[in-house]
PDB file of N, CA and C in Angstrom:
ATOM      1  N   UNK A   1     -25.223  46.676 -11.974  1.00  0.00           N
ATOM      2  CA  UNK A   1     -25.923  45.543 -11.406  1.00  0.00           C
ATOM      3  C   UNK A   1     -25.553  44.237 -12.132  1.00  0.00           C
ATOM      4  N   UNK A   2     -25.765  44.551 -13.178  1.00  0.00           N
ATOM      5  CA  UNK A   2     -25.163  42.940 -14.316  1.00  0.00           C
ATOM      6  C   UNK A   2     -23.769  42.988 -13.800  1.00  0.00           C
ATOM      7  N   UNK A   3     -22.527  43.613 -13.998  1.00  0.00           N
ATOM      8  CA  UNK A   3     -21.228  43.401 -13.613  1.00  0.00           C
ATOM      9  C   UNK A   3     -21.525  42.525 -12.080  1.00  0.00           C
ATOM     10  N   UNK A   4     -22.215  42.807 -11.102  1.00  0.00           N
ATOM     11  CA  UNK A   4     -22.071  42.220  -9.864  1.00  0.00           C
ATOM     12  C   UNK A   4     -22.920  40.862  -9.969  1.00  0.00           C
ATOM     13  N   UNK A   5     -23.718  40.629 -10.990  1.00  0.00           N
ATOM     14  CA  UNK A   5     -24.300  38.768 -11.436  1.00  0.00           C
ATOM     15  C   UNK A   5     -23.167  38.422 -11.935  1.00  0.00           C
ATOM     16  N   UNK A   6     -22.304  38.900 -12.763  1.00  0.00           N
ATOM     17  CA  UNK A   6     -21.243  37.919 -13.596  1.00  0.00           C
ATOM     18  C   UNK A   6     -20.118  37.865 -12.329  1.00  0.00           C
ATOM     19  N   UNK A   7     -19.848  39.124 -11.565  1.00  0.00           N
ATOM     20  CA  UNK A   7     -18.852  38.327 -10.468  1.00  0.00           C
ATOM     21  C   UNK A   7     -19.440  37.326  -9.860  1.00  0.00           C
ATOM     22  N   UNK A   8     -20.586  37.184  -9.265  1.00  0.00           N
ATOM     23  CA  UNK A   8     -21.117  36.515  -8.195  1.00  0.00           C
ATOM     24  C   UNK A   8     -21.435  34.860  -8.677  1.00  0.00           C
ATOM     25  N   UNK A   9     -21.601  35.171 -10.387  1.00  0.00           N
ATOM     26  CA  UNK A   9     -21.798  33.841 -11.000  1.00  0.00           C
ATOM     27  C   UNK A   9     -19.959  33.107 -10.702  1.00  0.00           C
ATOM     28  N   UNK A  10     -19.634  33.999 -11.388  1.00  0.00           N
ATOM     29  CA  UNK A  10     -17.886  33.567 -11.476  1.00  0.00           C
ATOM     30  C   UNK A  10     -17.146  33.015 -10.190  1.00  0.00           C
ATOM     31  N   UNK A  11     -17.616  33.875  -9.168  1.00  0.00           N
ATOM     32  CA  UNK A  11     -17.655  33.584  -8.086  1.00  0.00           C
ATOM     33  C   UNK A  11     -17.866  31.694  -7.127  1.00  0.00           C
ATOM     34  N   UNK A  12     -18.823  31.969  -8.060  1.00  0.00           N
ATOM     35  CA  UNK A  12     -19.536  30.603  -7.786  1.00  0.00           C
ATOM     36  C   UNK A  12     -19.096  29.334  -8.719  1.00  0.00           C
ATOM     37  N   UNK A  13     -18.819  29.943  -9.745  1.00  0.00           N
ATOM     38  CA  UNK A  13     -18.408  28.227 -11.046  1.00  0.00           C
ATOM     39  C   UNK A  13     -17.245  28.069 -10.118  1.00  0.00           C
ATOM     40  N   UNK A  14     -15.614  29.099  -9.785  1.00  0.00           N
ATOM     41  CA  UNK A  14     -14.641  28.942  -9.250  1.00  0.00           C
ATOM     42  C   UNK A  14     -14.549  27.916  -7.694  1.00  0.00           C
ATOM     43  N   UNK A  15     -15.706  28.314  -6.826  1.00  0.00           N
ATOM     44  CA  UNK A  15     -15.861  27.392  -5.359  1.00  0.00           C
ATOM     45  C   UNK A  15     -16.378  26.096  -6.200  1.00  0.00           C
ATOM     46  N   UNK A  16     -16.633  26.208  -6.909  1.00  0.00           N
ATOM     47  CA  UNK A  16     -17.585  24.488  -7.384  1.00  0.00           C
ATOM     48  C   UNK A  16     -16.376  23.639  -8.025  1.00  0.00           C
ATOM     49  N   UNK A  17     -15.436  24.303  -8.441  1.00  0.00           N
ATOM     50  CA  UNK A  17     -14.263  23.764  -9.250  1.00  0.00           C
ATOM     51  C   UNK A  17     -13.598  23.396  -7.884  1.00  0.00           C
ATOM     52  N   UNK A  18     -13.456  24.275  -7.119  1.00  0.00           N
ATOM     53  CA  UNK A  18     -12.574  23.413  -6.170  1.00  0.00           C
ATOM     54  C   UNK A  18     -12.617  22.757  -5.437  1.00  0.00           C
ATOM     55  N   UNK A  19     -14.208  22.761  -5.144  1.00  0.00           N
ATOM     56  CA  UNK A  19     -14.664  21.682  -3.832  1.00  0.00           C
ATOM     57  C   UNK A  19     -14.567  20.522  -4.552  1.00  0.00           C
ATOM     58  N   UNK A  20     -14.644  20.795  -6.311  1.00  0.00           N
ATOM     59  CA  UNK A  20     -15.277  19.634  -6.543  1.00  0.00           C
ATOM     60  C   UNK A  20     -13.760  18.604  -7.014  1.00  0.00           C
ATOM     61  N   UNK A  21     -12.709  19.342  -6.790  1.00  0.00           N
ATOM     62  CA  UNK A  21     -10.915  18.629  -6.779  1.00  0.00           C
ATOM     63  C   UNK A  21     -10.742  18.695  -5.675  1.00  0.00           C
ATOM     64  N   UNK A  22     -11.499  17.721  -4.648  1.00  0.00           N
ATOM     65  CA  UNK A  22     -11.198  18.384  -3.269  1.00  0.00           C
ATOM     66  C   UNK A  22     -10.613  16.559  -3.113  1.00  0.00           C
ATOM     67  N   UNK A  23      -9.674  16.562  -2.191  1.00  0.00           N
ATOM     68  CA  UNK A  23      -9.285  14.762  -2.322  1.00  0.00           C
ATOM     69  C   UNK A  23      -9.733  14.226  -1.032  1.00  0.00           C
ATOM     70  N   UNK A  24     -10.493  14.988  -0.568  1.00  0.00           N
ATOM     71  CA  UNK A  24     -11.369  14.389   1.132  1.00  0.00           C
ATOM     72  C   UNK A  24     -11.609  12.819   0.884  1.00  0.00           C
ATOM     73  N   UNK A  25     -12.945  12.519  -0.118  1.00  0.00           N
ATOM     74  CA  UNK A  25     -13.031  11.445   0.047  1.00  0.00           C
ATOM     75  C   UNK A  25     -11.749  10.256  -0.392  1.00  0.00           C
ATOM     76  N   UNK A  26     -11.019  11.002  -1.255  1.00  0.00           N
ATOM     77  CA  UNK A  26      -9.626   9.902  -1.350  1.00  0.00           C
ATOM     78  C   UNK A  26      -8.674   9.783  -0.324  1.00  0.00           C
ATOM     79  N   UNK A  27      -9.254  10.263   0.635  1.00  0.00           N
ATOM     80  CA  UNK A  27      -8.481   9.902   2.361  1.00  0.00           C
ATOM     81  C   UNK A  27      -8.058   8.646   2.430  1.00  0.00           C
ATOM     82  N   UNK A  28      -9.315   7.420   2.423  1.00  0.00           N
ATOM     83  CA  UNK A  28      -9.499   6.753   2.708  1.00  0.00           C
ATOM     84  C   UNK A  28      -8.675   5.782   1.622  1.00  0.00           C
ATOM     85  N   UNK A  29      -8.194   5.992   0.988  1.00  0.00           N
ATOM     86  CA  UNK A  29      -7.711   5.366  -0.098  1.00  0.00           C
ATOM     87  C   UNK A  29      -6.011   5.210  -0.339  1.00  0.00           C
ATOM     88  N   UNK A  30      -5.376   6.191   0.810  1.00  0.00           N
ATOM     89  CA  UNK A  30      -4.486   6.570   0.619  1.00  0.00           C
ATOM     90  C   UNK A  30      -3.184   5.332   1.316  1.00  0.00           C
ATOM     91  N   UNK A  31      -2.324   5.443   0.598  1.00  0.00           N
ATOM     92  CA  UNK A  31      -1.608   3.776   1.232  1.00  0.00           C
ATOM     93  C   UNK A  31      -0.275   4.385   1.812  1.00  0.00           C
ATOM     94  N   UNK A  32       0.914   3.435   2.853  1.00  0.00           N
ATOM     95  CA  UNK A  32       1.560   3.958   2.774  1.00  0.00           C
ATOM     96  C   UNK A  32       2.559   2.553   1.925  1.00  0.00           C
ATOM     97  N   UNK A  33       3.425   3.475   0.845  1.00  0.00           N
ATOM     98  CA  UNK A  33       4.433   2.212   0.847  1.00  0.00           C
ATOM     99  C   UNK A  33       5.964   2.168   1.397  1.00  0.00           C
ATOM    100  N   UNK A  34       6.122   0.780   1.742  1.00  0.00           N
ATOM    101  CA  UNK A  34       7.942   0.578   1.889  1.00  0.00           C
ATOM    102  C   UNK A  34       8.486  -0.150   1.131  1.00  0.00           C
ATOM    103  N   UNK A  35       9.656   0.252   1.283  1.00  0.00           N
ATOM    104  CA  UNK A  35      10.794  -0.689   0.383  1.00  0.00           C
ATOM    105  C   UNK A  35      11.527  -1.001   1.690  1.00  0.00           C
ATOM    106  N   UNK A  36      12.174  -2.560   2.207  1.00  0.00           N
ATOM    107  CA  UNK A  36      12.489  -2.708   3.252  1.00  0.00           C
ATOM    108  C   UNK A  36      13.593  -4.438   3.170  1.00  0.00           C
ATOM    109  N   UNK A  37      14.698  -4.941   4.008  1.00  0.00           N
ATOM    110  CA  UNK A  37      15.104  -6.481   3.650  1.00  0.00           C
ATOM    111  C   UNK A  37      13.653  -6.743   4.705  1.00  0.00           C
ATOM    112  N   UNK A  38      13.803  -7.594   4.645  1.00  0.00           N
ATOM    113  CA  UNK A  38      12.406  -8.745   5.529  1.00  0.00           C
ATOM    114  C   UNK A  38      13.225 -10.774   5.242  1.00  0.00           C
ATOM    115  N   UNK A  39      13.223 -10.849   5.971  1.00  0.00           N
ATOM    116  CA  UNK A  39      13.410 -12.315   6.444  1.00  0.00           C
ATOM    117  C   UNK A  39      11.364 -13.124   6.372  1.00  0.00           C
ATOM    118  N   UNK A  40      11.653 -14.044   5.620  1.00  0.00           N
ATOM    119  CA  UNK A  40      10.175 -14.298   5.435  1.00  0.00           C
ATOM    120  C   UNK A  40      10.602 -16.038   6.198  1.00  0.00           C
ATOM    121  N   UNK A  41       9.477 -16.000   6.816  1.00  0.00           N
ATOM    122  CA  UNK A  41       9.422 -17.189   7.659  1.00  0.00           C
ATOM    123  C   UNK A  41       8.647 -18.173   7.972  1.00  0.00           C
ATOM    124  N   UNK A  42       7.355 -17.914   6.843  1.00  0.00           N
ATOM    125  CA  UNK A  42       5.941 -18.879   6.605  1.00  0.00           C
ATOM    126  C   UNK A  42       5.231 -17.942   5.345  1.00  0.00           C
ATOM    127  N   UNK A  43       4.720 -19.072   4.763  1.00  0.00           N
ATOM    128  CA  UNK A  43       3.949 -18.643   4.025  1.00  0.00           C
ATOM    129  C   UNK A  43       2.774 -19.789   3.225  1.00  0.00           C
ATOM    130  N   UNK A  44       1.538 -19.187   2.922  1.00  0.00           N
ATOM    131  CA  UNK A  44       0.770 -19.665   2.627  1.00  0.00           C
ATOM    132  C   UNK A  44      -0.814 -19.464   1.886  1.00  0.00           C
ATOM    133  N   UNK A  45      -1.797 -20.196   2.171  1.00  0.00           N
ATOM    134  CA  UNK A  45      -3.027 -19.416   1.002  1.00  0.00           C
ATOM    135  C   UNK A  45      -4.396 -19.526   1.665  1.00  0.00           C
ATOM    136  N   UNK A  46      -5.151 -18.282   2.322  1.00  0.00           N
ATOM    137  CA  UNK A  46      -6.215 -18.466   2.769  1.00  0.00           C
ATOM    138  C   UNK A  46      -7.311 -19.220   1.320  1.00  0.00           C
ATOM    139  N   UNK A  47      -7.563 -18.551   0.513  1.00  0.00           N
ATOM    140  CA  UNK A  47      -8.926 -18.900  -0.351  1.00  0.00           C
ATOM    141  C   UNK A  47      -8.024 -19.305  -1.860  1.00  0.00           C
ATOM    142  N   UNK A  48      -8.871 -19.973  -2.635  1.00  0.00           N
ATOM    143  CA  UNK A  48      -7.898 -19.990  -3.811  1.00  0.00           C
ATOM    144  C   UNK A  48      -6.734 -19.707  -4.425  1.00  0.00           C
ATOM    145  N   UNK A  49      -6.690 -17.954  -4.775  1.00  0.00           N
ATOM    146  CA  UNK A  49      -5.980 -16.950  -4.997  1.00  0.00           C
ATOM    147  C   UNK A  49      -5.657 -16.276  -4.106  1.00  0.00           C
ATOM    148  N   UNK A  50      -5.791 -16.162  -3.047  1.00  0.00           N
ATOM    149  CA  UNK A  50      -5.057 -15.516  -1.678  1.00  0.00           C
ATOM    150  C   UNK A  50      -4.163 -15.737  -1.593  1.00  0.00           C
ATOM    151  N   UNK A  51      -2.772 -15.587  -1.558  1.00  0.00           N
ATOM    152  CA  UNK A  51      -1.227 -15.686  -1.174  1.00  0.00           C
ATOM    153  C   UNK A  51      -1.043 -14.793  -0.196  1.00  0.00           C
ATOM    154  N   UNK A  52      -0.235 -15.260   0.932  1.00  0.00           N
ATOM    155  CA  UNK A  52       0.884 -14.618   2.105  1.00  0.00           C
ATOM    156  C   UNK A  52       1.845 -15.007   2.196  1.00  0.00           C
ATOM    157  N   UNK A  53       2.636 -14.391   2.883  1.00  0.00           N
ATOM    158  CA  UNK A  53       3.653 -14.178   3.770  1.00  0.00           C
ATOM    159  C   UNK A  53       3.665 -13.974   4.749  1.00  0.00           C
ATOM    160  N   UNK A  54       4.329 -14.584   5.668  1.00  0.00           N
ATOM    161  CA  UNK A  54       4.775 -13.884   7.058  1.00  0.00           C
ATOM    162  C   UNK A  54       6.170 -13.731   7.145  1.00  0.00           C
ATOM    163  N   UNK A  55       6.262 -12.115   7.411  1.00  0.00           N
ATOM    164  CA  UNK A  55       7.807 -11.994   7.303  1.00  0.00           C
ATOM    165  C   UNK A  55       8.409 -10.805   8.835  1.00  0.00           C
ATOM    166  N   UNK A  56       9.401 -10.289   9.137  1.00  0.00           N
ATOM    167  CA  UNK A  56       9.339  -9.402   9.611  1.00  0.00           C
ATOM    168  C   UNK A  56      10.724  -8.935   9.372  1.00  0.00           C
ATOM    169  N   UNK A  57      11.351  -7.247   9.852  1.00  0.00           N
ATOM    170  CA  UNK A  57      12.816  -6.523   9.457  1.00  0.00           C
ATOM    171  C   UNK A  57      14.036  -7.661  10.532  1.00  0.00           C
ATOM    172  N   UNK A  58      14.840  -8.110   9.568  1.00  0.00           N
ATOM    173  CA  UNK A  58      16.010  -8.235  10.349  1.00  0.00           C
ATOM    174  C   UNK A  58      17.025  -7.291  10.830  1.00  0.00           C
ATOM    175  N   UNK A  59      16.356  -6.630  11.268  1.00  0.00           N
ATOM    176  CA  UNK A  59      17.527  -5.248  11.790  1.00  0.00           C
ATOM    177  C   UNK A  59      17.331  -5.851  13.524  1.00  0.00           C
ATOM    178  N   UNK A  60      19.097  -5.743  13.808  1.00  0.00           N
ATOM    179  CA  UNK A  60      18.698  -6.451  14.954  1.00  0.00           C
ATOM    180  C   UNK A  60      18.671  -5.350  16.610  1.00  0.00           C
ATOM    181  N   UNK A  61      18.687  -4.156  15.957  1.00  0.00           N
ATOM    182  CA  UNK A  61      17.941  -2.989  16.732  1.00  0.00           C
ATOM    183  C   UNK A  61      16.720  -2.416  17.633  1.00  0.00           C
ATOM    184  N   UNK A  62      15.997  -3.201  16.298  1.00  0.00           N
ATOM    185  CA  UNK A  62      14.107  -3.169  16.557  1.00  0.00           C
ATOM    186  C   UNK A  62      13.474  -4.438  16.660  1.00  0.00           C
ATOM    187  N   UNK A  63      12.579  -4.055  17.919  1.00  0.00           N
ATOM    188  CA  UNK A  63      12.199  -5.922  17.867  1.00  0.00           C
ATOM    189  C   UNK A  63      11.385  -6.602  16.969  1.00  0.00           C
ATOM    190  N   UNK A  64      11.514  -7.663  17.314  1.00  0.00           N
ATOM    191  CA  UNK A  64      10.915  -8.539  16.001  1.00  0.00           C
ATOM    192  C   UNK A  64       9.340  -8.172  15.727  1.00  0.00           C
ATOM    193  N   UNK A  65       8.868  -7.516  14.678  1.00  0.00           N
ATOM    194  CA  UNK A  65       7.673  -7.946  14.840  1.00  0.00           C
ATOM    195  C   UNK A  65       6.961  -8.009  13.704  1.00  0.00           C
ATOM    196  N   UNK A  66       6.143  -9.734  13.373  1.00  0.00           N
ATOM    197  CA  UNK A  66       6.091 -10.068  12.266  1.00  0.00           C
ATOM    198  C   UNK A  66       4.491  -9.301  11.612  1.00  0.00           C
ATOM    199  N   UNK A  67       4.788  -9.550  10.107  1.00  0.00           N
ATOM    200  CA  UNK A  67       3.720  -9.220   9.625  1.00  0.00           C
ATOM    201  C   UNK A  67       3.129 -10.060   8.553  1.00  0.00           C
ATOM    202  N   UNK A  68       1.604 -10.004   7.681  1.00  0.00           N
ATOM    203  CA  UNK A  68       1.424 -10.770   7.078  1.00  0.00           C
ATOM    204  C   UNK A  68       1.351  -9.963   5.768  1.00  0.00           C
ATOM    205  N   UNK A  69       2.112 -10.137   4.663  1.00  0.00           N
ATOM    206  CA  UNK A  69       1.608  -9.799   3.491  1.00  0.00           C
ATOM    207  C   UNK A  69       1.138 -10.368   2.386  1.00  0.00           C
ATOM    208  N   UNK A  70       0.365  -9.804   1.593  1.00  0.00           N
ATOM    209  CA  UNK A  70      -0.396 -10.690   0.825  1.00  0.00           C
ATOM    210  C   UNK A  70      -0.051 -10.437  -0.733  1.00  0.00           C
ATOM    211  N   UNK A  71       0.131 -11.731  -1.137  1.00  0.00           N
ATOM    212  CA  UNK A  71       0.960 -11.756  -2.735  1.00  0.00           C
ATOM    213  C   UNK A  71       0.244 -11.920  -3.547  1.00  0.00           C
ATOM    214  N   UNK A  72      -0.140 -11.019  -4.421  1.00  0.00           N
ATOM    215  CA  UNK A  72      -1.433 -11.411  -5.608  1.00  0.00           C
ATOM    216  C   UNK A  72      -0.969 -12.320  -6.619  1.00  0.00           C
ATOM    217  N   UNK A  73       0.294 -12.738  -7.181  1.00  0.00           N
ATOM    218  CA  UNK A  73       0.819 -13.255  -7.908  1.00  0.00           C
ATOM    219  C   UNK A  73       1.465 -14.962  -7.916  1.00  0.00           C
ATOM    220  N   UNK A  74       0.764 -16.122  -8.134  1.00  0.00           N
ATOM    221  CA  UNK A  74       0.799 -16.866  -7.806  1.00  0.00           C
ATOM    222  C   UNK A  74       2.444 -17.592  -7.938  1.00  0.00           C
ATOM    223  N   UNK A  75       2.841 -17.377  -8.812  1.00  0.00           N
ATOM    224  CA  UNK A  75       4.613 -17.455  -9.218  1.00  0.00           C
ATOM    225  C   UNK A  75       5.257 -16.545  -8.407  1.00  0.00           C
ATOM    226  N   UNK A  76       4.931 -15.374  -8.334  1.00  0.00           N
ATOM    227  CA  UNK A  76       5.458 -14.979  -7.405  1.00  0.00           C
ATOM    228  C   UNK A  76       5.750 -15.606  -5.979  1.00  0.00           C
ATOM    229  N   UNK A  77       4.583 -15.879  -5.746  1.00  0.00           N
ATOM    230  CA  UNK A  77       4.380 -16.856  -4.363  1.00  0.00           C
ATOM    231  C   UNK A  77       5.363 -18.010  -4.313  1.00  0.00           C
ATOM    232  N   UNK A  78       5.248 -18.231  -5.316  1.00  0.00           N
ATOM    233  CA  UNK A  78       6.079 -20.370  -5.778  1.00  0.00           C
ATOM    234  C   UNK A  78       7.622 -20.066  -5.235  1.00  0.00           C
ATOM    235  N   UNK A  79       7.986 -18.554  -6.140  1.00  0.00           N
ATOM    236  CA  UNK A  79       9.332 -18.587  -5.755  1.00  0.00           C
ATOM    237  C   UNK A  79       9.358 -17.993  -4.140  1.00  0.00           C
ATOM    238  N   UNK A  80       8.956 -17.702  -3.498  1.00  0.00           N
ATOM    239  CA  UNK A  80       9.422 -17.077  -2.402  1.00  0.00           C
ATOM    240  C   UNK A  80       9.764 -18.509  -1.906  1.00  0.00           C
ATOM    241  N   UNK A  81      11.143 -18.328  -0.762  1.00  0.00           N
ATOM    242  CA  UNK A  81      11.577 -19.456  -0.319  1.00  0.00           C
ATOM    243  C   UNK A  81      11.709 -18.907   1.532  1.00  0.00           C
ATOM    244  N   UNK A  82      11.248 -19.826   2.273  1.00  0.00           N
ATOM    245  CA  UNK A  82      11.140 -19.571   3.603  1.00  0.00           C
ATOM    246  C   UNK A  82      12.525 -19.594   4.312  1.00  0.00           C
ATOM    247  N   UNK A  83      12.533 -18.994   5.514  1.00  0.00           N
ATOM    248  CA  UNK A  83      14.313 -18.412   6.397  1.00  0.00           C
ATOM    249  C   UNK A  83      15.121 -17.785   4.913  1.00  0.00           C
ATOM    250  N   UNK A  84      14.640 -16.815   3.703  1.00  0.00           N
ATOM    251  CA  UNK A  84      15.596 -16.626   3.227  1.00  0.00           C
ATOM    252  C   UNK A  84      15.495 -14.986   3.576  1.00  0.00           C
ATOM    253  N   UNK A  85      16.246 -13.737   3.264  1.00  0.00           N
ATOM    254  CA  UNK A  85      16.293 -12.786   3.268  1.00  0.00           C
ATOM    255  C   UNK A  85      15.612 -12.204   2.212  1.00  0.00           C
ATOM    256  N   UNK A  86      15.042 -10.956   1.662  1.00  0.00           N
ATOM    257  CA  UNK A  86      14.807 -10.220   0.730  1.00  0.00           C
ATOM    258  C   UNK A  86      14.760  -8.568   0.828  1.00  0.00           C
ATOM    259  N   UNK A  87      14.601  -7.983  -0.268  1.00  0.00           N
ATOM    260  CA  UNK A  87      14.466  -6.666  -0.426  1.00  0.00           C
ATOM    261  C   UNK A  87      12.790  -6.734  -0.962  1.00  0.00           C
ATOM    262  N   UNK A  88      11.829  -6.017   0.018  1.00  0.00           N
ATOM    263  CA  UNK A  88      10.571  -6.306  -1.267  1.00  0.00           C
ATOM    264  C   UNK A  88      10.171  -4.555  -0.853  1.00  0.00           C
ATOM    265  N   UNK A  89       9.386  -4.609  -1.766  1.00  0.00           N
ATOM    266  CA  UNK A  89       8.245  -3.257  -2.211  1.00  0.00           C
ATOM    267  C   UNK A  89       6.884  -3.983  -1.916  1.00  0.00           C
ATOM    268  N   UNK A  90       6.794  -2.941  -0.851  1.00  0.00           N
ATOM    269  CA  UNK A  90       5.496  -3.247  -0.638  1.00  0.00           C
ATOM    270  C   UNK A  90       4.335  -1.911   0.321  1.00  0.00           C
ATOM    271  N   UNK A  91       3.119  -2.447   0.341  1.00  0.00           N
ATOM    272  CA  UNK A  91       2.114  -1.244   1.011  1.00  0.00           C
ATOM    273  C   UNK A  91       1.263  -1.545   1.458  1.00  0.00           C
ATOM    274  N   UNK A  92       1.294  -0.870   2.883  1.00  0.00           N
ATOM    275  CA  UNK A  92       0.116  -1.142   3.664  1.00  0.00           C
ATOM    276  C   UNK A  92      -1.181  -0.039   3.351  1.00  0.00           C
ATOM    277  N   UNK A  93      -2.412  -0.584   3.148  1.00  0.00           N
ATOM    278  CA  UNK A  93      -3.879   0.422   3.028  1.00  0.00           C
ATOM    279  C   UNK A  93      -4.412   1.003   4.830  1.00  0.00           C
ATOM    280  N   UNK A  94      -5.473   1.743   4.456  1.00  0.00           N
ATOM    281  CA  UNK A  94      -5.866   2.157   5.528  1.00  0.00           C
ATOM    282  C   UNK A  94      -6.718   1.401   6.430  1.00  0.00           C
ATOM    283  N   UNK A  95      -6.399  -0.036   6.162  1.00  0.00           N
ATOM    284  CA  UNK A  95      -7.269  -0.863   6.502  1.00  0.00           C
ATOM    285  C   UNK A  95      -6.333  -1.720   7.238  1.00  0.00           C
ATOM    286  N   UNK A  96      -5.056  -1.471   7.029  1.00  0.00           N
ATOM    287  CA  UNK A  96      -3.678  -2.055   7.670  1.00  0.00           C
ATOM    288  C   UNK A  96      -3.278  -3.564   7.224  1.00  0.00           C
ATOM    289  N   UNK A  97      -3.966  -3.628   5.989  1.00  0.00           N
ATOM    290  CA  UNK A  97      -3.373  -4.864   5.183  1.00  0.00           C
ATOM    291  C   UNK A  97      -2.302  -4.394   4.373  1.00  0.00           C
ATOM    292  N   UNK A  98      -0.851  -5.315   4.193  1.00  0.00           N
ATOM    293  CA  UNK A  98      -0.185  -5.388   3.275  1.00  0.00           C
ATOM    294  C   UNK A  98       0.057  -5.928   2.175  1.00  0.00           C
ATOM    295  N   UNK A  99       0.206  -5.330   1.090  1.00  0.00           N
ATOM    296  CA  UNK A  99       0.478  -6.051  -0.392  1.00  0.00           C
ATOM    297  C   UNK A  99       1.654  -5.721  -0.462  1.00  0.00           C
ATOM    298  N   UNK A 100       2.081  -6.877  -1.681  1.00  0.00           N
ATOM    299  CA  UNK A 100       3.651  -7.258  -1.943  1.00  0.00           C
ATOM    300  C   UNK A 100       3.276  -6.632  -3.573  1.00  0.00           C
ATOM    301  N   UNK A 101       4.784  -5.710  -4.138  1.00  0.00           N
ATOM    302  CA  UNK A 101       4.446  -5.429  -5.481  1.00  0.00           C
ATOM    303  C   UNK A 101       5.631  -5.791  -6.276  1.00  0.00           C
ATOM    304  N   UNK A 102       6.970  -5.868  -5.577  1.00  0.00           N
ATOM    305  CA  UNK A 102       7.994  -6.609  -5.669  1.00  0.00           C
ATOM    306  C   UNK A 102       8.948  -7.419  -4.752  1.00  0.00           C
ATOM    307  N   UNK A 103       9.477  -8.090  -5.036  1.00  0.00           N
ATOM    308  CA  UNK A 103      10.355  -8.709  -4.143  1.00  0.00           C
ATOM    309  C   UNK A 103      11.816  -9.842  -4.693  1.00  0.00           C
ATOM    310  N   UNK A 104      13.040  -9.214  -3.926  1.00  0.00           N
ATOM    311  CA  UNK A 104      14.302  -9.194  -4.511  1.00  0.00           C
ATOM    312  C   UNK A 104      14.822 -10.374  -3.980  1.00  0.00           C
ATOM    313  N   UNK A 105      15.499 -11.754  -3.798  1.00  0.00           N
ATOM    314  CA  UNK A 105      16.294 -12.012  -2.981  1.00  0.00           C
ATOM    315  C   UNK A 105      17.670 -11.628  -2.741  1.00  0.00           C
ATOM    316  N   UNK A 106      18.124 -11.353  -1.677  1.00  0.00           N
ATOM    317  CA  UNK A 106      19.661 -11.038  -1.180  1.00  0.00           C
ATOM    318  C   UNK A 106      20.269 -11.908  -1.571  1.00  0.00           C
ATOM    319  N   UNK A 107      21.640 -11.947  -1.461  1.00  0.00           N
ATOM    320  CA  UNK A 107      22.303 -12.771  -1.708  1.00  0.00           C
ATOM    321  C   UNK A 107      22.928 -13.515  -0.739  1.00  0.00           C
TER     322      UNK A 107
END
């Protein structure tokens, strides 16, 4: 009878361990990122510290379609220069906003 409490306990610490590494609620959290060139073609600052971009892929395959990303880094921002090309790193959340985490110019 005791052998079948210590399985049934054991039983039980083991389901609690795993529900409790379970990444359900980090669903929502989950981003996707790209690395991509982008032609940037406006840019500017909703609130203080808010920085964007509007840029979209120059691949001349797929149609144009622009997006806004948002630059936490205020130098960062200074240098971006408008109609130029780049390579950037960046990620959209599940909320379908994009952040910028690097960004290259072409040459």
């Amino acid at each position: 009878m005791r052998r079948k409490i210590y399985i049934l306990f054991f039983i039980i610490i083991i389901l609690g361990l795993i529900t409790s590494c379970s990444d359900k609620e980090d669903e929502e959290q989950d981003i996707s990122a790209i690395v991509s060139n982008l032609n940037v073609i406006e840019k500017g600052k909703e609130e203080p510290d808010k920085y964007w971009i509007i840029a979209f892929y120059p691949d001349k395959y797929k149609p144009i379609e622009k997006m806004k990303i948002f630059v936490k880094d205020k130098n960062v921002w200074n240098l971006i220069e408008i109609n130029r090309t780049y390579t950037a790193h960046y990620a959209k959340d599940t909320s379908g906003v994009f952040n910028l985490y690097t960004i290259e110019r072409l040459n």
